[in-house]
Every structure is written in C-alpha cells, then in structure tokens.
C-alpha atoms as a PDB file:
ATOM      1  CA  UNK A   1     139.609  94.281  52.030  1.00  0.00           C
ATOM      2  CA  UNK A   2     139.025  96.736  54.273  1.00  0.00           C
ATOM      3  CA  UNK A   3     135.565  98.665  55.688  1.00  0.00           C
ATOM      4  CA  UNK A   4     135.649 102.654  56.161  1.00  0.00           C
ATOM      5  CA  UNK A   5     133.017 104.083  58.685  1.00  0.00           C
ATOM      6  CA  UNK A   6     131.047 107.321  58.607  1.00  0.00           C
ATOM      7  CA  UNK A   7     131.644 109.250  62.076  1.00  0.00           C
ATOM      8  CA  UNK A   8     128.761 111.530  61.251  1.00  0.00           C
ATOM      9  CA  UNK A   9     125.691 108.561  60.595  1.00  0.00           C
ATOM     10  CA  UNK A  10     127.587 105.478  61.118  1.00  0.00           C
ATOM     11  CA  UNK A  11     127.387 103.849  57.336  1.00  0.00           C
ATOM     12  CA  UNK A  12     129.908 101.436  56.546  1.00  0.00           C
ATOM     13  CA  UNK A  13     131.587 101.329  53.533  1.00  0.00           C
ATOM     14  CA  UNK A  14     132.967  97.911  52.845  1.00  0.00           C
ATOM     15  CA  UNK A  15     135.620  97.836  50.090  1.00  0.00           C
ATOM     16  CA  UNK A  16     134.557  93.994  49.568  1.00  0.00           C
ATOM     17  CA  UNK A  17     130.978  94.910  48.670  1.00  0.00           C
ATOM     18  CA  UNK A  18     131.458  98.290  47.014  1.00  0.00           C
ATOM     19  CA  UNK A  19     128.282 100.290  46.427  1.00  0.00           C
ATOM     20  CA  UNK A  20     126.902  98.736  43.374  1.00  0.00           C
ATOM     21  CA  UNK A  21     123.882 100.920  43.871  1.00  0.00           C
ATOM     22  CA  UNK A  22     126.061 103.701  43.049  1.00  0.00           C
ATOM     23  CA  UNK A  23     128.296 102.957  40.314  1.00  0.00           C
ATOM     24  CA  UNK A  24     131.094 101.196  42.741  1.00  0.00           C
ATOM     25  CA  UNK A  25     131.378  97.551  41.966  1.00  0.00           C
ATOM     26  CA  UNK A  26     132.574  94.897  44.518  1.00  0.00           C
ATOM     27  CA  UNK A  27     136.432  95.096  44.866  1.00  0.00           C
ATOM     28  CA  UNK A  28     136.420  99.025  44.992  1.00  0.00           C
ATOM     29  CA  UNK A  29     139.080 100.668  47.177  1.00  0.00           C
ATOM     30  CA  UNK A  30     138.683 103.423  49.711  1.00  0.00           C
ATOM     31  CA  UNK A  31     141.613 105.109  47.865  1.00  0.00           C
ATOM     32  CA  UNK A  32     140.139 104.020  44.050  1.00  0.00           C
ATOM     33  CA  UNK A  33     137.141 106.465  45.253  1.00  0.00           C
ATOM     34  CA  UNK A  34     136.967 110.125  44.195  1.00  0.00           C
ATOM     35  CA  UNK A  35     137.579 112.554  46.114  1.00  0.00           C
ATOM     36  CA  UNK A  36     133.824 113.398  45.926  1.00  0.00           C
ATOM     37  CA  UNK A  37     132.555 110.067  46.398  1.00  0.00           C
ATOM     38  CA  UNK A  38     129.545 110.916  49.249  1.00  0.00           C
ATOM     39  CA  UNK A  39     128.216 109.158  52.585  1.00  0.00           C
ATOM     40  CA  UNK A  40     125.370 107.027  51.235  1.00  0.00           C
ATOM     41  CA  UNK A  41     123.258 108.180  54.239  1.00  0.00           C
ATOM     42  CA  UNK A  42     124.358 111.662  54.764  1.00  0.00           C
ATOM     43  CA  UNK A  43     126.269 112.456  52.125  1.00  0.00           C
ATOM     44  CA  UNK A  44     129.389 113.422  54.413  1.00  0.00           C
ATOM     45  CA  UNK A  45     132.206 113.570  51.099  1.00  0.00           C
ATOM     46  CA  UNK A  46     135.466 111.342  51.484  1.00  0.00           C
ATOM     47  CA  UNK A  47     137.714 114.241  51.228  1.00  0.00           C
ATOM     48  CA  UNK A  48     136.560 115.092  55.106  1.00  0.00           C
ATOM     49  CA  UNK A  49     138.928 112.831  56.189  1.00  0.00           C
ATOM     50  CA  UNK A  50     138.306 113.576  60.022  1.00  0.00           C
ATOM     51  CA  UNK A  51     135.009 112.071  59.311  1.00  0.00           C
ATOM     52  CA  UNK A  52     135.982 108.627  58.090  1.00  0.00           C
ATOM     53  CA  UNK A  53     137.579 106.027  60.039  1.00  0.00           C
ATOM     54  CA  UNK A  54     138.670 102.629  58.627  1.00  0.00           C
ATOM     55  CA  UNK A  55     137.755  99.430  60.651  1.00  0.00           C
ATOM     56  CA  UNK A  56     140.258  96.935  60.965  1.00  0.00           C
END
C-alpha cells in the first residue's frame, strides 16, 4: 500500500487506511479514487496531478 501527499497542505492519504470518514474504506487505491475525490484539508482535487506526490 502506498501513501499520496498533498503539496498544497501536506495531508497524507494512505491507501492502507482509506478515508473512512469519507466514504473510502481501508484498502482504497490512489487510482480506485475518482477523479474528483478532494484534499481532506484543502480540498486540492486528485485530477491536479502536479499537486500530489506519492511517498514511497
């Protein structure tokens, strides 16, 4: 599993966690999420890829 980082605020998205909060169980994938799936800090979208940066 990987983790995905905002490079506007710094939230992680972890792909082992998900973001249950928001509809995206444990086990979700970076590419299993929409296209419109948003930062859950500052709402940055997943389609601006130039703003995401996976951590390995």
């Amino acid at each position: 599993m990987s983790q995905y980082v905002c490079l506007e605020c710094g939230w992680i998205y972890d792909e082992a966690v998900g973001d249950p909060d928001r509809g995206y169980s444990a086990g979700t994938k970076w590419e299993d999420l929409p296209d419109n799936f948003k930062c859950a800090e500052c709402e940055t979208t997943k389609r601006d890829a130039h703003m995401w940066q996976k951590i390995d």
